[in-house]
Protein backbone atom coordinates (compact mmCIF):
# COMPACT_ATOMS: atom_id res chain seq x y z
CA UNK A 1 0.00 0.00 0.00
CA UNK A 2 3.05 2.21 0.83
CA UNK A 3 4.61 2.07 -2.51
CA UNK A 4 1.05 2.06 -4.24
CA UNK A 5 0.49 5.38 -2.71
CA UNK A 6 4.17 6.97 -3.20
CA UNK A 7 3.89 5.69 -7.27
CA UNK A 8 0.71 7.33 -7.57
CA UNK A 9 2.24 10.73 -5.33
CA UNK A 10 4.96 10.82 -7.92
CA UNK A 11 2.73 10.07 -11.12
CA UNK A 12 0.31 13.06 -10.06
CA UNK A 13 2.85 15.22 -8.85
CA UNK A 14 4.13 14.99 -12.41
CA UNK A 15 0.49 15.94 -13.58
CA UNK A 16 0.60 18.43 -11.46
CA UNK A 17 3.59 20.48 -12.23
CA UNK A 18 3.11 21.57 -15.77
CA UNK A 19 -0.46 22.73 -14.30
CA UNK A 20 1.20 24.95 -11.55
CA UNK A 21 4.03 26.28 -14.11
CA UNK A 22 1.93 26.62 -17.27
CA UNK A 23 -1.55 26.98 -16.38
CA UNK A 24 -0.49 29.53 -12.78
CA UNK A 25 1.61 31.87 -14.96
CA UNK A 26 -0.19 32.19 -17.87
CA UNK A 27 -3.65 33.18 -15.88
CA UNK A 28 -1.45 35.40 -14.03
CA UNK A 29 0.15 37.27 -16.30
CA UNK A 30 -3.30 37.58 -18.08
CA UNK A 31 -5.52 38.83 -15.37
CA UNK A 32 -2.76 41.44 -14.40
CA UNK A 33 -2.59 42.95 -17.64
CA UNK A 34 -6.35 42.82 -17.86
CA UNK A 35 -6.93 44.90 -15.20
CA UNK A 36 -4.12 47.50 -15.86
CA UNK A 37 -6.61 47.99 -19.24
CA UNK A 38 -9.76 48.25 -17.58
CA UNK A 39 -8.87 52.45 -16.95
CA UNK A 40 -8.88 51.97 -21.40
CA UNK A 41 -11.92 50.37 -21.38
CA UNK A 42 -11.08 46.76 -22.82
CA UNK A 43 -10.00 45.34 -19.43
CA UNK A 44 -13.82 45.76 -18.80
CA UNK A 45 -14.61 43.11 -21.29
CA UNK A 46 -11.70 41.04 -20.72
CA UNK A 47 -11.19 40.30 -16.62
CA UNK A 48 -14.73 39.30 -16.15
CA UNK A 49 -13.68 36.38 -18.34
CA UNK A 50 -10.25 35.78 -16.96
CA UNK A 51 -11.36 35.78 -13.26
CA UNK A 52 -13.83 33.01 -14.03
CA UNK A 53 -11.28 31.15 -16.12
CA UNK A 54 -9.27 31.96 -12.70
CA UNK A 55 -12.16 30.56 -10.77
CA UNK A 56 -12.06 27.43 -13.03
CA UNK A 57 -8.74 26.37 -12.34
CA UNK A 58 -9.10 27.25 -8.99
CA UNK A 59 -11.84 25.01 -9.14
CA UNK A 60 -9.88 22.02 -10.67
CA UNK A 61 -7.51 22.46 -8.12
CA UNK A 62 -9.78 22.05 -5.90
CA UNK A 63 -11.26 18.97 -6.87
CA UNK A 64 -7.68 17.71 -7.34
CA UNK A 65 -6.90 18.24 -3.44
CA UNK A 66 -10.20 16.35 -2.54
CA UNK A 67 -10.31 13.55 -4.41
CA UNK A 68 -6.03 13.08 -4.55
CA UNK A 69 -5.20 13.82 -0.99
CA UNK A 70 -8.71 14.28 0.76
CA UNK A 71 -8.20 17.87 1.38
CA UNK A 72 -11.24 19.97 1.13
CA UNK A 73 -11.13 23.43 0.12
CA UNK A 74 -14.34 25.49 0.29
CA UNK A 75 -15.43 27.92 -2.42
CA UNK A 76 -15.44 31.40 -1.05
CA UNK A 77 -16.92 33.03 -4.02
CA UNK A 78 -19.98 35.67 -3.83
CA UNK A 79 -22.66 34.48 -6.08
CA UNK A 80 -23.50 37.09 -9.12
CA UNK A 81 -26.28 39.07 -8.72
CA UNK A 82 -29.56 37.79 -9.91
CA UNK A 83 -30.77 41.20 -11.78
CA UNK A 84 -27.48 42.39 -13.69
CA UNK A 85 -28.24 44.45 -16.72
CA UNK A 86 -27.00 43.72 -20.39
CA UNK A 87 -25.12 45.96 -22.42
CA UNK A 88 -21.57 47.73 -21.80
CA UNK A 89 -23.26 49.45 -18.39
CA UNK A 90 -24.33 45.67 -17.10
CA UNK A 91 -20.29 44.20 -18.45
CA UNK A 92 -18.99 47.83 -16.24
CA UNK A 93 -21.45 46.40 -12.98
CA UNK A 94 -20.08 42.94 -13.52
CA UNK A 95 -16.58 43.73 -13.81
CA UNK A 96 -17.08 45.95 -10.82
CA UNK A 97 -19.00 43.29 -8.55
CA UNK A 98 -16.31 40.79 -9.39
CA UNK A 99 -13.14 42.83 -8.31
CA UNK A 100 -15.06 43.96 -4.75
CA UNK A 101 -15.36 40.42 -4.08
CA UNK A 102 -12.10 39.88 -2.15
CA UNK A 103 -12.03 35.62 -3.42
CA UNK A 104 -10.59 37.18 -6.47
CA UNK A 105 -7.48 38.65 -5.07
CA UNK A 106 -6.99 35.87 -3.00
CA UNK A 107 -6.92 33.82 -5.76
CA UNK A 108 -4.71 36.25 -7.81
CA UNK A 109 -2.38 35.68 -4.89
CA UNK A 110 -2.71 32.01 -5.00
CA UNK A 111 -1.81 32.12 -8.64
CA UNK A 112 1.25 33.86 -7.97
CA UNK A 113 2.67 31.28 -5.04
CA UNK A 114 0.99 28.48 -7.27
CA UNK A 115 3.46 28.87 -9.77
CA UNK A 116 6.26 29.19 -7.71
CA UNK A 117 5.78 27.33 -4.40
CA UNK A 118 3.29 25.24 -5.82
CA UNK A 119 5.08 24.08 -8.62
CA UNK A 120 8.10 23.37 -6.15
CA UNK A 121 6.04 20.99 -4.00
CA UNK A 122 4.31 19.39 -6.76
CA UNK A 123 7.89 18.46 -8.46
CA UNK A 124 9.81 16.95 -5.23
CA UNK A 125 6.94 14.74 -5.08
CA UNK A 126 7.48 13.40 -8.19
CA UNK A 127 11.30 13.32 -8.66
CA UNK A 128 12.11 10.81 -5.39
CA UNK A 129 10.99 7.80 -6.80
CA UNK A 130 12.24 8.13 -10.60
CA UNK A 131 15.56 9.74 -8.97
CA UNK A 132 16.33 6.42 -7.14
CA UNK A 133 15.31 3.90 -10.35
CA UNK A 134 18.27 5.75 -11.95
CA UNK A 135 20.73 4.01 -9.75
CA UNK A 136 19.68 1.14 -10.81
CA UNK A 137 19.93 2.54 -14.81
CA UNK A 138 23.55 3.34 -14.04
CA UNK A 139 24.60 0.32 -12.09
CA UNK A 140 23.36 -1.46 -15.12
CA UNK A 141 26.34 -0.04 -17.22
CA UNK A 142 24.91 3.14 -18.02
CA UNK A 143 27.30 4.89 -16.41
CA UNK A 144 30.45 3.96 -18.19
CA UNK A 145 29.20 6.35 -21.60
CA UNK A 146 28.37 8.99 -19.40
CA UNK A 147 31.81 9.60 -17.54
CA UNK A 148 33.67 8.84 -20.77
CA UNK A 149 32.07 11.59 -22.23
CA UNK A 150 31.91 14.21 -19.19
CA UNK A 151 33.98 12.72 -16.16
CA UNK A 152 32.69 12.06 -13.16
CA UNK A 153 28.86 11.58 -12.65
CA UNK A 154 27.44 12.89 -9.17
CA UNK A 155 24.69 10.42 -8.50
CA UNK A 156 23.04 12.90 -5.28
CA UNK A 157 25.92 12.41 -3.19
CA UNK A 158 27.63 10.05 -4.79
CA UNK A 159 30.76 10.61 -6.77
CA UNK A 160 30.16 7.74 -9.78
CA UNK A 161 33.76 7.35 -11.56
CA UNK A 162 34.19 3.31 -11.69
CA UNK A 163 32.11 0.29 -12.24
CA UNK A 164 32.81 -0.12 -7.77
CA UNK A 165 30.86 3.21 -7.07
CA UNK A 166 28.09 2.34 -9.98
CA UNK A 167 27.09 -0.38 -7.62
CA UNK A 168 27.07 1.87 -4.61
CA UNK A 169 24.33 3.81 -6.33
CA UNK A 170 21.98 1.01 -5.94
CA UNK A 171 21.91 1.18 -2.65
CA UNK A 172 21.32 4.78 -2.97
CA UNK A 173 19.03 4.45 -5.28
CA UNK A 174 17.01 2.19 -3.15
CA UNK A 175 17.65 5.15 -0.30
CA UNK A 176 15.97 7.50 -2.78
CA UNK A 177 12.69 5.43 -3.25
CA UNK A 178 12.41 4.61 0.19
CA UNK A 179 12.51 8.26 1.03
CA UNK A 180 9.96 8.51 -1.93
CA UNK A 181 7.43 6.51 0.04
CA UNK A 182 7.23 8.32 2.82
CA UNK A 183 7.72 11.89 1.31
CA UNK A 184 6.04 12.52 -1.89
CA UNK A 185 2.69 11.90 -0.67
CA UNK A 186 3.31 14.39 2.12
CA UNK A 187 4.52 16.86 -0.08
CA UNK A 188 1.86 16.00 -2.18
CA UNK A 189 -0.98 17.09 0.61
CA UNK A 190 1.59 19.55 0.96
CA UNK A 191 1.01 21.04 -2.35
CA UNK A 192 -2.89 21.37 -1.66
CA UNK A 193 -2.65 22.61 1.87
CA UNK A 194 -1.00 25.36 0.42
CA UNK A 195 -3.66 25.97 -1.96
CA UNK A 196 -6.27 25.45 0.56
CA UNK A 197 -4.14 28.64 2.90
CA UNK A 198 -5.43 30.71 -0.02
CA UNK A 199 -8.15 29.23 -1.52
CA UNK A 200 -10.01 28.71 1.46
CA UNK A 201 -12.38 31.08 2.73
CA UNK A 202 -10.93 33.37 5.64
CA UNK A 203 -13.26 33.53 8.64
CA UNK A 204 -14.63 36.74 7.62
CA UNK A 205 -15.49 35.71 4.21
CA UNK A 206 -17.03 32.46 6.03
CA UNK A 207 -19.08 34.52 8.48
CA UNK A 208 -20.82 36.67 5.70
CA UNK A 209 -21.72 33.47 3.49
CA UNK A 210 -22.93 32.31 7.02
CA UNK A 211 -25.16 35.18 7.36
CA UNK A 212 -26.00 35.38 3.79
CA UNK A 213 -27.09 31.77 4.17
CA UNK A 214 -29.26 31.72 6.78
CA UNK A 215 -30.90 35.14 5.92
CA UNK A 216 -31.77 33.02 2.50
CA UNK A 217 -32.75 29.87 4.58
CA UNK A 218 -34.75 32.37 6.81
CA UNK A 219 -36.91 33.96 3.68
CA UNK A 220 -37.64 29.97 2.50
CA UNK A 221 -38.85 28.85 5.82
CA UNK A 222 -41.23 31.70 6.15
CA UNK A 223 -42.24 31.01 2.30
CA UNK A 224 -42.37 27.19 3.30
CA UNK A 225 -44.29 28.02 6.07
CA UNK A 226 -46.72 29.71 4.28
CA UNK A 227 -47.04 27.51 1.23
CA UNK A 228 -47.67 24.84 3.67
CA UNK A 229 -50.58 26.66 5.78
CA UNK A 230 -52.11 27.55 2.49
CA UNK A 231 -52.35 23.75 1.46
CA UNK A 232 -53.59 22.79 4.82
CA UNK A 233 -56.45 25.21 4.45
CA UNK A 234 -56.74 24.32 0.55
CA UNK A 235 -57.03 20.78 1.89
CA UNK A 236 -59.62 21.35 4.70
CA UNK A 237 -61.61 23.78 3.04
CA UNK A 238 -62.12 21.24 -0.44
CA UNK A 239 -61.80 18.05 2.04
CA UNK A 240 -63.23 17.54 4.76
CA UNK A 241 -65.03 21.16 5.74
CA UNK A 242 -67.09 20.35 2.54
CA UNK A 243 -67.49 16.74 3.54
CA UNK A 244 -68.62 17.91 7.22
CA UNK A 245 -71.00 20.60 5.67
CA UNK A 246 -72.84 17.93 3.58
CA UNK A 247 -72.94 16.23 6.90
CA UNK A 248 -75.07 18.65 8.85
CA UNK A 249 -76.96 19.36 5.99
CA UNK A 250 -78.06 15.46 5.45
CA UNK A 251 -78.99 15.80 9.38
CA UNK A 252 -80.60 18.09 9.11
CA UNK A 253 -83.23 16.54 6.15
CA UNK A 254 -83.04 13.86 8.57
CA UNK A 255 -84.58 15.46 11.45
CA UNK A 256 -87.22 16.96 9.49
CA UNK A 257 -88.17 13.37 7.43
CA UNK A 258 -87.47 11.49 10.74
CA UNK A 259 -91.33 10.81 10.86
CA UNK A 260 -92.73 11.82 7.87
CA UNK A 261 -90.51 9.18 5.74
CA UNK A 262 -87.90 6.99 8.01
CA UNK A 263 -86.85 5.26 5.12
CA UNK A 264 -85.34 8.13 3.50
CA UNK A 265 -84.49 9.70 6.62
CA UNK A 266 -82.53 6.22 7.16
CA UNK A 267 -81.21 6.49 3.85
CA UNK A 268 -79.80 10.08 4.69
CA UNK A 269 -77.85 8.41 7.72
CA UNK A 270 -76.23 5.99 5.80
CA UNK A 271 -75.22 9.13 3.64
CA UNK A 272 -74.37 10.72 6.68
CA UNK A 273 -72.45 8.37 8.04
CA UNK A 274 -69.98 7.36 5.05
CA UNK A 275 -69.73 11.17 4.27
CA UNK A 276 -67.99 11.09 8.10
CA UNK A 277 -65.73 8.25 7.39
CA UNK A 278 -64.27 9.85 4.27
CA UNK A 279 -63.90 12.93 6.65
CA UNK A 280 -62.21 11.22 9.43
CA UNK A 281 -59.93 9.33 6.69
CA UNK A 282 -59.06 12.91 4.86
CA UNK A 283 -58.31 14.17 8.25
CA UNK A 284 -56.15 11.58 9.05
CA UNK A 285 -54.29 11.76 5.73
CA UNK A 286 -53.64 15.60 6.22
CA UNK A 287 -52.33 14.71 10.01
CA UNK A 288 -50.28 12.51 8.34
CA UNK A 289 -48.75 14.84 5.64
CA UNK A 290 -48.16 17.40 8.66
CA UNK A 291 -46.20 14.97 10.56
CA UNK A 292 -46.54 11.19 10.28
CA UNK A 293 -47.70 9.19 13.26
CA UNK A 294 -45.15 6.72 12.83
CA UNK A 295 -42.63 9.32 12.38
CA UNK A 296 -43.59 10.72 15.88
CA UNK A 297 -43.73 7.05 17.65
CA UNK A 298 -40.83 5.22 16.16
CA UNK A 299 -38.58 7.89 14.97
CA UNK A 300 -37.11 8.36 11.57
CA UNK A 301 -35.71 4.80 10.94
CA UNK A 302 -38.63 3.11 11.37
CA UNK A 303 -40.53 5.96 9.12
CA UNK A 304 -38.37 5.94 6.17
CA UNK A 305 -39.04 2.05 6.09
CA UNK A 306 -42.55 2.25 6.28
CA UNK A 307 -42.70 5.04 3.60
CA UNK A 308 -40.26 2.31 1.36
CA UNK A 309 -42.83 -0.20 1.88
CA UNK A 310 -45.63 1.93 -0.05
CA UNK A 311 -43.94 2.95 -2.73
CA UNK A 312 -44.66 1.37 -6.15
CA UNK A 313 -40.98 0.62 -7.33
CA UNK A 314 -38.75 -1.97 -4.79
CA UNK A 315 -36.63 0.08 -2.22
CA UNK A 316 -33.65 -1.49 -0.20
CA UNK A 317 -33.23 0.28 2.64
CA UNK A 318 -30.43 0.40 4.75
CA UNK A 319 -30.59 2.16 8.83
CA UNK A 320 -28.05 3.08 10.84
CA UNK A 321 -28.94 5.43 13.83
CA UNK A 322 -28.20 5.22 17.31
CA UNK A 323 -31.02 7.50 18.48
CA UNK A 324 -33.69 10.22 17.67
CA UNK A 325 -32.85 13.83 16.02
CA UNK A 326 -34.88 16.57 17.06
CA UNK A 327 -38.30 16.45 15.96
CA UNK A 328 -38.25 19.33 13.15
CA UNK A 329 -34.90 17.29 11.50
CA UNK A 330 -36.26 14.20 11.16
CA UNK A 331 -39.58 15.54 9.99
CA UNK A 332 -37.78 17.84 7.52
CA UNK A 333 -35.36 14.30 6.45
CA UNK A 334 -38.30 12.34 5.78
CA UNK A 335 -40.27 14.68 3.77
CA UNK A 336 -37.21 15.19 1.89
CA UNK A 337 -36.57 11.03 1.42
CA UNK A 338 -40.78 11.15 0.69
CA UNK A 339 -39.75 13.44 -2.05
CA UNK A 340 -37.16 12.11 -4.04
CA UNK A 341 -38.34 8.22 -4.05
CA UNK A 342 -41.68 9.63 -5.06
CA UNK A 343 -39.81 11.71 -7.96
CA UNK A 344 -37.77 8.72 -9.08
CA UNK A 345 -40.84 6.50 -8.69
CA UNK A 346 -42.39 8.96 -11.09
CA UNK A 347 -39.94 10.29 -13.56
CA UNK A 348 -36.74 8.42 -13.71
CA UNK A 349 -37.79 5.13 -14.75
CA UNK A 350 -36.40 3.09 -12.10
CA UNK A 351 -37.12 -0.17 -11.57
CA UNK A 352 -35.52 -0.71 -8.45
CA UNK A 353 -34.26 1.52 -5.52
CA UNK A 354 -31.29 2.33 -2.48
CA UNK A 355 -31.96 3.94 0.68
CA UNK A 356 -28.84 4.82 3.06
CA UNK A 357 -29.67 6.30 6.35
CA UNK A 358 -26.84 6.55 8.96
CA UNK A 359 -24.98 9.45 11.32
CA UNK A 360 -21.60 10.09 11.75
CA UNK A 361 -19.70 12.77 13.16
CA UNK A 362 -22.58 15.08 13.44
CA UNK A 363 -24.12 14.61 10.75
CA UNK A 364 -26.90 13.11 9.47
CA UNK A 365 -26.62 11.42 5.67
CA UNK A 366 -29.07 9.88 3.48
CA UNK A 367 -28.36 8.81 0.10
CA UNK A 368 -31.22 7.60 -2.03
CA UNK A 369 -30.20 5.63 -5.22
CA UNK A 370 -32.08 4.71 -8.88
CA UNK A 371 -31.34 2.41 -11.73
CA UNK A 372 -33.08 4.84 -13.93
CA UNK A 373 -32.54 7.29 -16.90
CA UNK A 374 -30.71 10.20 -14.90
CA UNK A 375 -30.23 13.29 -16.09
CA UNK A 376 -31.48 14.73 -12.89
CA UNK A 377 -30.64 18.60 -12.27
CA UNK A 378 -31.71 20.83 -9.75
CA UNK A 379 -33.65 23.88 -11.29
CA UNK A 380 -34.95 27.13 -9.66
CA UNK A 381 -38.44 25.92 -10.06
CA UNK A 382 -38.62 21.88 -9.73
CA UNK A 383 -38.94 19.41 -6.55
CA UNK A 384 -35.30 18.80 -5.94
CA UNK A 385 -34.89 22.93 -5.76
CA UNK A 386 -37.57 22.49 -2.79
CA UNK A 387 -35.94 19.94 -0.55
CA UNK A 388 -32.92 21.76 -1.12
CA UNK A 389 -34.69 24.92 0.57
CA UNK A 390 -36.26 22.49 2.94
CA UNK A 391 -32.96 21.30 4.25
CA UNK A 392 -31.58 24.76 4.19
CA UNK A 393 -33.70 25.66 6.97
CA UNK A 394 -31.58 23.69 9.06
CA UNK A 395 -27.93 24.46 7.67
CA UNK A 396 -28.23 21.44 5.37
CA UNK A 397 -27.26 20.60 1.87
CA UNK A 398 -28.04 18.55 -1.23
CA UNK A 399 -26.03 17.06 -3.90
CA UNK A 400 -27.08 15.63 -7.10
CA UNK A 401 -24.65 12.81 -9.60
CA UNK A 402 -27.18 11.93 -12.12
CA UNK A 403 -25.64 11.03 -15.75
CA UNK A 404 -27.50 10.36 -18.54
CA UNK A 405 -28.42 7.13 -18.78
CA UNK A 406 -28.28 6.88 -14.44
CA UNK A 407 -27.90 6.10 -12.13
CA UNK A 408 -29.23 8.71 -10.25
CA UNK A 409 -27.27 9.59 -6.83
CA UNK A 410 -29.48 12.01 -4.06
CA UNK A 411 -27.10 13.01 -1.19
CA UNK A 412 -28.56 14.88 1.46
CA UNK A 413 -26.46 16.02 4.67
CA UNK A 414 -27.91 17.49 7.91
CA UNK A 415 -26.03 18.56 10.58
CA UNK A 416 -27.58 17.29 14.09
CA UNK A 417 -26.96 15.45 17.02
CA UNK A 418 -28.68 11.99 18.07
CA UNK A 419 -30.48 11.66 21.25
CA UNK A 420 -28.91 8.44 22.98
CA UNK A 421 -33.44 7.27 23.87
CA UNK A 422 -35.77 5.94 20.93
CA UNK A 423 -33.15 4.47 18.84
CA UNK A 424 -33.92 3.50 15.65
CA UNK A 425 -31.17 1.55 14.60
């Protein structure tokens, strides 16, 4: 595993390098010049592009340190505002907005030490390894054309003059992997810690995204709210207040028939009677959209099961909590779950279905998965857009892998604590 890992530091820090050298300069140099032009007027047109081309390889980098070394760098960037205007007066506003926002000197900054210090780190961890195979290259004779033509041959240390000290560099050699092992994929984390010291967002820049994040969240749980009072009253008022008012009306013809013709008036019970059934049963149904009685009794574990059970397409469902969230999180988790099985149900085609439910390290994490179609986004307007606001409310997130051609990947993340009664394991 040790060698695995130090082949694969040295083969990406030799990705890595030209990207730091080529890419870091080049962007550099570019976005400088760009806006030294903006006072003439064409730097106006040109940085906007540049800093997200900037953004982009910041980006890639990024992705690089997460998925390479596991080091997670946060995007610090201030989304564009919603209402810009076109034209050169819109490209001005634009241009403005984007040099305010301080992410883009930072990353002007990283740019600079990226192709410097970055490209530095990103080369040591790729030269250990190949450094100490060429020991073995001039033990095997290779040495002999090389200090005919030049003299001696300084192998790191080692003075290489004779067939005697060509052997010694094997040993050496194997020196210079070993050190390989262990360095190069330090240096390699190394690389993207740096990045991440100015990539990352400082705790100023986190603490307005904070507060620009829950004043968003804020706005969708009142609109939530609201949306969801308005169907509750939608729902009694066409349910069962119509249901109950056709109730008292049929008593009503009862009372007055109740002598004059009891068959009818019996008839009108009956009536009566079923028309307060489908009334109870509506009103149960609406409890049950508002908060699920199994939800409230058995906690979320046992809910999200129940809710597999009814749905149409097969669901595998796998649990894993040692107790009960607060009641708002796990009622905002399974509407969320209710959601997106009911959407693949619907739309992606699926013929069969994954449900992961566990908690770890504060945080709750479901994962619902579909065999189907994909092509899955999240839009302003549709249902996955919704649970995303849903979760929001409670500092959580949403991600969405959906290919064309599936399968379909719904991550949802919550942060929460688990009380240690009503486990629902």
């Amino acid at each position: 595993m040790k060698v695995r890992n130090a082949l694969l530091a040295c083969v990406r820090g030799l990705a890595l390098a030209p990207l730091t050298l080529a890419g870091s300069i080049t962007l550099f140099t570019l976005l400088v010049v760009s806006v030294c032009l903006i006072p003439l007027g064409v730097g106006v047109f040109t940085t906007p592009l540049l800093v997200r081309t900037v953004r982009a390889h910041a980006n890639q980098r990024r992705l690089l340190a997460a998925t390479w070394s596991d080091v997670r760098i946060q995007l610090p960037y201030r989304p564009l505002p919603a209402d810009r205007r076109s034209g050169i007066t819109g490209q001005v506003e634009l241009c403005t907005f984007l040099l305010k926002d301080p992410a883009t000197w930072r990353d002007l900054l990283w740019l600079a030490v990226d192709m410097i210090a970055g490209f530095a780190t990103a080369l040591l961890a790729f030269v250990f390894v190949p450094y100490g195979i060429e020991g073995f290259v001039l033990a095997a004779g290779v040495w002999k054309p090389i200090v005919d033509a030049g003299g001696t041959y300084w192998y790191g240390f080692l003075p290489i003059d004779s067939l005697w000290t060509a052997l010694l560099a094997v040993p050496v050699g194997i020196g210079f992997m070993a050190l390989g092992a262990t360095v190069s994929p330090l240096l390699l984390r190394g690389h993207f810690q740096l990045a991440r010291a100015f990539l990352d967002p400082t705790p100023q820049m986190a603490l307005e995204q904070r507060v620009q994040r829950l004043t968003e969240t804020r706005h969708d749980a009142v609109d939530t709210s609201a949306a969801e009072l308005r169907r509750i009253e939608r729902d009694l008022h066409d349910g069962a207040q119509a249901r109950l008012v056709a109730m008292g009306m049929s008593l009503g013809t009862v009372e007055a028939l109740i002598e004059k013709d009891p068959a009818k008036a019996k008839e009108l019970l009956a009536a009566a009677r079923t028309n307060s059934a489908e009334a109870l049963a509506e009103l149960r149904d609406l409890v049950r959209g508002i908060h699920p009685p199994v939800l409230a009794e058995r906690g979320l574990g046992d809910a999200v099961r129940a809710l597999a059970l009814r749905m149409a397409v097969p669901v595998e469902v796998d649990v894993d909590l040692a107790g009960r969230a607060d009641e708002p999180v796990e009622s905002a988790a399974y509407f969320a779950v209710s959601e997106v099985l009911t959407n693949a149900a619907k739309h992606a085609g699926a013929s069969r279905m994954w449900l992961d439910v566990h908690h770890t390290e504060g945080m709750l994490r479901i994962t619902v998965t579909d065999d189907g179609r994909g092509g899955a986004q999240i839009t302003p307007d549709g249902g996955l857009s919704g649970i995303e606001r849903r979760l929001g409310t409670f500092d959580g997130v949403l991600a969405v892998s959906s290919p064309s051609g599936g399968p379909t990947m719904v991550t949802m993340e919550i942060p929460c604590t688990l009380s240690a009664q009503g486990a629902a394991s």
